[in-house]
PDB file of N, CA and C in Angstrom:
ATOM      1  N   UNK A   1     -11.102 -97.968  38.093  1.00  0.00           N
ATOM      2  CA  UNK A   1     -10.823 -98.324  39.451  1.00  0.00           C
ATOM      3  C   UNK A   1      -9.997 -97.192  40.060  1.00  0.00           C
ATOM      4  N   UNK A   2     -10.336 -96.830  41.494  1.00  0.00           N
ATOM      5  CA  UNK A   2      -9.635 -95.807  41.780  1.00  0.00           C
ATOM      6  C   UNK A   2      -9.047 -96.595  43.371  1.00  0.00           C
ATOM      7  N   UNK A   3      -7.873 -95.510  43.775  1.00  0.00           N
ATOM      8  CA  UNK A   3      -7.131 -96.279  44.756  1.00  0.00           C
ATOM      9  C   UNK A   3      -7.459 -95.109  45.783  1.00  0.00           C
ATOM     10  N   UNK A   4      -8.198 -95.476  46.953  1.00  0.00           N
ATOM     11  CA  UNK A   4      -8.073 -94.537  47.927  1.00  0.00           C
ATOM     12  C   UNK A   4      -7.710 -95.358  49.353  1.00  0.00           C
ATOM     13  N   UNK A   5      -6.706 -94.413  49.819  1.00  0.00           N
ATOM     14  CA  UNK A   5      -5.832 -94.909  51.115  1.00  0.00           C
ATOM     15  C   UNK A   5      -5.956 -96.342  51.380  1.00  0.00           C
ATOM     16  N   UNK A   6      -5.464 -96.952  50.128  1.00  0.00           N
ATOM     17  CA  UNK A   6      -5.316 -98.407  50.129  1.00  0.00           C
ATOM     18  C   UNK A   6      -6.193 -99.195  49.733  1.00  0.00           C
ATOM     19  N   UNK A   7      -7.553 -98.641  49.464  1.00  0.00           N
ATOM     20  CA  UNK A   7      -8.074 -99.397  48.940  1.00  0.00           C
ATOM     21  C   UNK A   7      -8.354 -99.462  48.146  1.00  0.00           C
ATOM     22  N   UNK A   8      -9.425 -99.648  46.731  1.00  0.00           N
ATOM     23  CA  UNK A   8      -9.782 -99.888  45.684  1.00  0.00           C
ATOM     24  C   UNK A   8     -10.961-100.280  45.474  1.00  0.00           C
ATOM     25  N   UNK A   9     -11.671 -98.924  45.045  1.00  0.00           N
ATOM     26  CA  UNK A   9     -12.790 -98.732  44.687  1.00  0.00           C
ATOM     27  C   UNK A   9     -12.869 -98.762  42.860  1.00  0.00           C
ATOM     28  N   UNK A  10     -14.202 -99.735  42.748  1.00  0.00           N
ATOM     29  CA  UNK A  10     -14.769 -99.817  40.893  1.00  0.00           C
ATOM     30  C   UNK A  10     -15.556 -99.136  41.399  1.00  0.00           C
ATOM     31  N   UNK A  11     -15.233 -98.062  39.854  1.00  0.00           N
ATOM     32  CA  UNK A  11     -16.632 -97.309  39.530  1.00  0.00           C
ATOM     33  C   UNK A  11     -17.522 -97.833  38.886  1.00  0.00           C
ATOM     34  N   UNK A  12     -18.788 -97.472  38.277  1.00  0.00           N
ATOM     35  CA  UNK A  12     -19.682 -98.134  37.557  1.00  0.00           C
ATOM     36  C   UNK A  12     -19.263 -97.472  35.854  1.00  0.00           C
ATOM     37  N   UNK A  13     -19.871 -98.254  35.198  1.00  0.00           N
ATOM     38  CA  UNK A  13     -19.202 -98.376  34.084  1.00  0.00           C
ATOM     39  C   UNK A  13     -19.986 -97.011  33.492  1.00  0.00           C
ATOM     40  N   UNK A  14     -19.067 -96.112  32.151  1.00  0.00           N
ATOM     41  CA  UNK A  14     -19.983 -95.222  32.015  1.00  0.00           C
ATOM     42  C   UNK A  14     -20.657 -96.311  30.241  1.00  0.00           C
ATOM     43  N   UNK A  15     -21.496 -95.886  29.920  1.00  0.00           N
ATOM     44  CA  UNK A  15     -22.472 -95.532  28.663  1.00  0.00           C
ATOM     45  C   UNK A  15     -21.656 -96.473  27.631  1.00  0.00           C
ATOM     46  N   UNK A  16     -20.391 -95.442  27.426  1.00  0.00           N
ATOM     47  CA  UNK A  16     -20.009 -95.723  26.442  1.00  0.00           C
ATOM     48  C   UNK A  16     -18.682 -97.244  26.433  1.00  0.00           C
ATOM     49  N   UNK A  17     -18.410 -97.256  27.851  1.00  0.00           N
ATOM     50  CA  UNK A  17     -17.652 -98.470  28.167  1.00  0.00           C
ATOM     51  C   UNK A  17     -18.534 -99.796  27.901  1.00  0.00           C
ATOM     52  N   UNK A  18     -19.601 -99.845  28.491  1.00  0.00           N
ATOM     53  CA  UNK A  18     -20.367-100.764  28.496  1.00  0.00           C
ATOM     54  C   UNK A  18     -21.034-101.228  26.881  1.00  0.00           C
ATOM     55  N   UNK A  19     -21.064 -99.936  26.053  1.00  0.00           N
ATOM     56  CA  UNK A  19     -21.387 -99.996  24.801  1.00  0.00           C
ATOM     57  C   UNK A  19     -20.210-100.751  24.274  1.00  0.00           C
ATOM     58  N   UNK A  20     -19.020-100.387  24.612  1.00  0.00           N
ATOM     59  CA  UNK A  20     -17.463-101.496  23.765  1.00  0.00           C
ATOM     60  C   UNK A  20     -17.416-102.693  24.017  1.00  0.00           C
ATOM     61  N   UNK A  21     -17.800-102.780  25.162  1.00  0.00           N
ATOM     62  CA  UNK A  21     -17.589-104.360  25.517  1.00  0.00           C
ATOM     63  C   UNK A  21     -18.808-104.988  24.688  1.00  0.00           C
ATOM     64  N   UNK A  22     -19.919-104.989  24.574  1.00  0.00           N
ATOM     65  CA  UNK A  22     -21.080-104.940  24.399  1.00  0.00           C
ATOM     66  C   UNK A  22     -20.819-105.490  22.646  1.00  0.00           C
ATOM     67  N   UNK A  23     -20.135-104.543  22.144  1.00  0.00           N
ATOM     68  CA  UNK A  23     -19.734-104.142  20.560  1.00  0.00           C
ATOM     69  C   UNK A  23     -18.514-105.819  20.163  1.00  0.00           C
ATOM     70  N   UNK A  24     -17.501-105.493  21.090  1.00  0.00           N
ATOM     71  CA  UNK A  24     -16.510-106.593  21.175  1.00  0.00           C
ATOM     72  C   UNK A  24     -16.989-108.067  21.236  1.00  0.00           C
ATOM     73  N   UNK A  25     -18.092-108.248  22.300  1.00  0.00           N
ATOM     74  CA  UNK A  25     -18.488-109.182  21.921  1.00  0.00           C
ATOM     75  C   UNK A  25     -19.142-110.122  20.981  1.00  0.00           C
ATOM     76  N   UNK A  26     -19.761-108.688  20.222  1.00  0.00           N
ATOM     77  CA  UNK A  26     -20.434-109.003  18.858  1.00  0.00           C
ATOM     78  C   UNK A  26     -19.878-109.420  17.648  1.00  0.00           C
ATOM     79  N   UNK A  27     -18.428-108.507  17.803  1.00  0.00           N
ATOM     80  CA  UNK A  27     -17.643-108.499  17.073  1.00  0.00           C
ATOM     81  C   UNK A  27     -17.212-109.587  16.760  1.00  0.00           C
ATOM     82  N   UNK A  28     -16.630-110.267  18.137  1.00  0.00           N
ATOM     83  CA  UNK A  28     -15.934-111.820  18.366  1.00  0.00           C
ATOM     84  C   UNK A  28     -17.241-112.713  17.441  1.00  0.00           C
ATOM     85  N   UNK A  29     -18.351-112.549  18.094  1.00  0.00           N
ATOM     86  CA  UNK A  29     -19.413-113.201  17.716  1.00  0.00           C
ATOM     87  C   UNK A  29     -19.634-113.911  16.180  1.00  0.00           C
ATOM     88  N   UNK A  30     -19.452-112.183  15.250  1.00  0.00           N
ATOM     89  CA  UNK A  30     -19.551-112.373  13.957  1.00  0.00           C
ATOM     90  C   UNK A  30     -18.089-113.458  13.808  1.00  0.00           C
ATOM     91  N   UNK A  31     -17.402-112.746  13.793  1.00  0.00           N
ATOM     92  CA  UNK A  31     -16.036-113.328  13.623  1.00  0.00           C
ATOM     93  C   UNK A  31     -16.117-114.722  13.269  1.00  0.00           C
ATOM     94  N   UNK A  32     -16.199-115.691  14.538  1.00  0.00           N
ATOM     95  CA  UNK A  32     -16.920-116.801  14.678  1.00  0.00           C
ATOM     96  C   UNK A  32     -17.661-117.444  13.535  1.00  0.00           C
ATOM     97  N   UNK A  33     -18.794-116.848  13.041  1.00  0.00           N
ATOM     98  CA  UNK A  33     -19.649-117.230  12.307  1.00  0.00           C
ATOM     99  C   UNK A  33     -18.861-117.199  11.006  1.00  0.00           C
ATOM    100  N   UNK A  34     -18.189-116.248  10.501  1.00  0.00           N
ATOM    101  CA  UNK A  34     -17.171-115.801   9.354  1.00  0.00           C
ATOM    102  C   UNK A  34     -16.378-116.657   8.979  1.00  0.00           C
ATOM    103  N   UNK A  35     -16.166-117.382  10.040  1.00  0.00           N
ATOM    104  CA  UNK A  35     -14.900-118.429  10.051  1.00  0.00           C
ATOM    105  C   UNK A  35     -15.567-119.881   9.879  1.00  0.00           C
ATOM    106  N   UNK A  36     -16.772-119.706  10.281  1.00  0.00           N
ATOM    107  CA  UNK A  36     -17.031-121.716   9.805  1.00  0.00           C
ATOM    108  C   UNK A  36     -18.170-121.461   8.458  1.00  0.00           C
ATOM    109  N   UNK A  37     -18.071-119.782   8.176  1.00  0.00           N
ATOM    110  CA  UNK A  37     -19.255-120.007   6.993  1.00  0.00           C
ATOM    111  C   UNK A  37     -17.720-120.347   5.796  1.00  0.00           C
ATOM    112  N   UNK A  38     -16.572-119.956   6.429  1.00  0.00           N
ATOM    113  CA  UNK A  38     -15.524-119.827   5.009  1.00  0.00           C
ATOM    114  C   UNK A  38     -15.309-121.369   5.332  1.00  0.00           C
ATOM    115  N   UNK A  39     -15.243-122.063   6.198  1.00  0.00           N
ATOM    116  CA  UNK A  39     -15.008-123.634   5.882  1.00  0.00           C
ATOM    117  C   UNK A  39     -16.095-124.374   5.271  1.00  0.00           C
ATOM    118  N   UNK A  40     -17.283-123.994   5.396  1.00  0.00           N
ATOM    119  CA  UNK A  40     -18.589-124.564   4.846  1.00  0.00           C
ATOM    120  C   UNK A  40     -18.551-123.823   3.143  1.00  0.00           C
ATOM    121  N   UNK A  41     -18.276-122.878   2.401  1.00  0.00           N
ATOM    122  CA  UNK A  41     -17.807-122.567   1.966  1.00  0.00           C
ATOM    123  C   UNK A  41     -17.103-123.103   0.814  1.00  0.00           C
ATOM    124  N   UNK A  42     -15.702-123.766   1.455  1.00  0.00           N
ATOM    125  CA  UNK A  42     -14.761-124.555   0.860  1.00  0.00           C
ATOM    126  C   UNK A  42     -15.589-125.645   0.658  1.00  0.00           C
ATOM    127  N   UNK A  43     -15.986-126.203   1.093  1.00  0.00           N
ATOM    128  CA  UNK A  43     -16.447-127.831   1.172  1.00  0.00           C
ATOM    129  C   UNK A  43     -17.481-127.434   0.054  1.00  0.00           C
ATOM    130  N   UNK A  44     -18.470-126.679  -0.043  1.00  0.00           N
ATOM    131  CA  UNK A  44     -19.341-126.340  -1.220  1.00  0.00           C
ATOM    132  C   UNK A  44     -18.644-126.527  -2.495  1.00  0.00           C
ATOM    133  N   UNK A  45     -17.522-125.443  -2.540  1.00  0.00           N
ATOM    134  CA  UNK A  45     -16.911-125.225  -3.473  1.00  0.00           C
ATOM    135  C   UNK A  45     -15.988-126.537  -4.317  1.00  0.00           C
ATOM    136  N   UNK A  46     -15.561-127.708  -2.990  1.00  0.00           N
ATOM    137  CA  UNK A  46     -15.288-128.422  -3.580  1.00  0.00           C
ATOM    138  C   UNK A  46     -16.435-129.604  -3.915  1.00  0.00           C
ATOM    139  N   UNK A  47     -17.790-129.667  -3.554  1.00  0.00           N
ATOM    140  CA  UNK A  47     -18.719-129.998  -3.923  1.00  0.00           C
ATOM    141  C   UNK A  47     -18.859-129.924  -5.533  1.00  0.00           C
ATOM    142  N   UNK A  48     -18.509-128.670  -6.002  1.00  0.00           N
ATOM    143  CA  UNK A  48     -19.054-128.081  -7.514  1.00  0.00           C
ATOM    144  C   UNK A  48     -18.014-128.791  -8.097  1.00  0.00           C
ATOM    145  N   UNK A  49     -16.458-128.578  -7.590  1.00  0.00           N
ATOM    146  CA  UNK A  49     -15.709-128.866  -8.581  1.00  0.00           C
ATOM    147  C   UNK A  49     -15.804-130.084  -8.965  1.00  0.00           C
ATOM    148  N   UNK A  50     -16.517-131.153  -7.812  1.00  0.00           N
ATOM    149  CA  UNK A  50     -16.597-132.841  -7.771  1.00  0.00           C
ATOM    150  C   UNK A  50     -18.221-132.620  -9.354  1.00  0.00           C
ATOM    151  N   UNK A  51     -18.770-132.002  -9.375  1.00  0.00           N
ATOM    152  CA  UNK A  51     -19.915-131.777 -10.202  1.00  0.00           C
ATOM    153  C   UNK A  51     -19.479-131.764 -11.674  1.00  0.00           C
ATOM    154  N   UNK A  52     -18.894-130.488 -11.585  1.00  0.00           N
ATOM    155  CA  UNK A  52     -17.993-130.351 -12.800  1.00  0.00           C
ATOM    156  C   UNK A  52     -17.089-131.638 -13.789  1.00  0.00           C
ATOM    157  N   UNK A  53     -16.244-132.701 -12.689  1.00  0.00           N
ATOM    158  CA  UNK A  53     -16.233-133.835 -13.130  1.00  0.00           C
ATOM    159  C   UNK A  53     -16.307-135.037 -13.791  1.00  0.00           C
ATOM    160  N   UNK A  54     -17.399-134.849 -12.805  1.00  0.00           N
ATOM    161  CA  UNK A  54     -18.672-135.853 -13.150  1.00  0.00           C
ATOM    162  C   UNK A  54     -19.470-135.483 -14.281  1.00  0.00           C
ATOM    163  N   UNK A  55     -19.476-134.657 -14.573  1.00  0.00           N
ATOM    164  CA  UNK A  55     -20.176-133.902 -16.184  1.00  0.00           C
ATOM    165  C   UNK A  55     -19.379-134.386 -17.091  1.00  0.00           C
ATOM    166  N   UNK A  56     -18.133-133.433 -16.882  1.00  0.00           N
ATOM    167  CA  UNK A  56     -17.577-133.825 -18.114  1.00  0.00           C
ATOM    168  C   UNK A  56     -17.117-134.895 -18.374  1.00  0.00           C
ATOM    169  N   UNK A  57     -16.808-136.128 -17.181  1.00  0.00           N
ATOM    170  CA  UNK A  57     -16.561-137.317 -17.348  1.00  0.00           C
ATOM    171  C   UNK A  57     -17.755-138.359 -18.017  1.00  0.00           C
ATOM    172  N   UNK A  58     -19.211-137.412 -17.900  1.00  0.00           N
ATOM    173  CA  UNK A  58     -19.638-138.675 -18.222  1.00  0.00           C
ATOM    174  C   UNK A  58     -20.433-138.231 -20.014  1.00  0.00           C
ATOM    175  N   UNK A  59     -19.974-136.733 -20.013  1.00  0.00           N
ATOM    176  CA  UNK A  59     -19.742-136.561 -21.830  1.00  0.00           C
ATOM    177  C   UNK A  59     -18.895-137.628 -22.066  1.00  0.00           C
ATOM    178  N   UNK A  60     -17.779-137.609 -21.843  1.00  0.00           N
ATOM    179  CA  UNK A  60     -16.285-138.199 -22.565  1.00  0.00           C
ATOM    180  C   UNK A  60     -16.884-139.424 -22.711  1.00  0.00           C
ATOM    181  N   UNK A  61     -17.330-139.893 -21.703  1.00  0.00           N
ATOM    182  CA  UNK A  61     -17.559-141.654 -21.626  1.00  0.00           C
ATOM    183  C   UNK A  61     -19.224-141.655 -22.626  1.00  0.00           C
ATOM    184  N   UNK A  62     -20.154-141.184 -22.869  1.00  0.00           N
ATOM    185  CA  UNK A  62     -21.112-141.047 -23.719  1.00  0.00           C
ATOM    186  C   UNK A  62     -20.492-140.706 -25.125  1.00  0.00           C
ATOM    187  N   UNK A  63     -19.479-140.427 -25.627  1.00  0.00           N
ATOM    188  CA  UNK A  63     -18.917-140.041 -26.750  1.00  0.00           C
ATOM    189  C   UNK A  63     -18.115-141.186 -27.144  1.00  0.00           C
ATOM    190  N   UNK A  64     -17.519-142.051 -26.489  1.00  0.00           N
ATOM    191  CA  UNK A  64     -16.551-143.045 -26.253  1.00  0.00           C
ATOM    192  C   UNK A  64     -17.440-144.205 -26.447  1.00  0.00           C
ATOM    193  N   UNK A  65     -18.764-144.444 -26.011  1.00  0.00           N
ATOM    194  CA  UNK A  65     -19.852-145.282 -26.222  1.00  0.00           C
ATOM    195  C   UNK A  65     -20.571-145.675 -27.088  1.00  0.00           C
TER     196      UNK A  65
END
């Protein structure tokens, strides 16, 4: 933005401005995705450990039988 005798003129964006914003948004974008694949993720993970469990709980109880 430039200031001439009071007023205020935008220039047009060059190449490489338009390329950052462009980039930033992508960025944010991934970000986003990063963040509910690590909560989906957790919940998997405690999926397995509920697996794990259940295995060995139902050796113990087949041995016990």
């Amino acid at each position: 933005m430039i200031q001439f005798e009071g007023m205020e003129i935008e220039m047009p964006k060059t190449k490489l401005e338009q390329h950052e914003e462009i980039c930033a948004f992508r960025y944010e974008s991934i970000e986003k995705r990063m963040e509910s694949g690590s909560k989906r993720f957790i919940r998997m993970e405690q999926m397995i450990w509920g697996l794990y469990i259940l295995i060995i709980g139902s050796q113990i109880l087949g041995v016990m039988l």
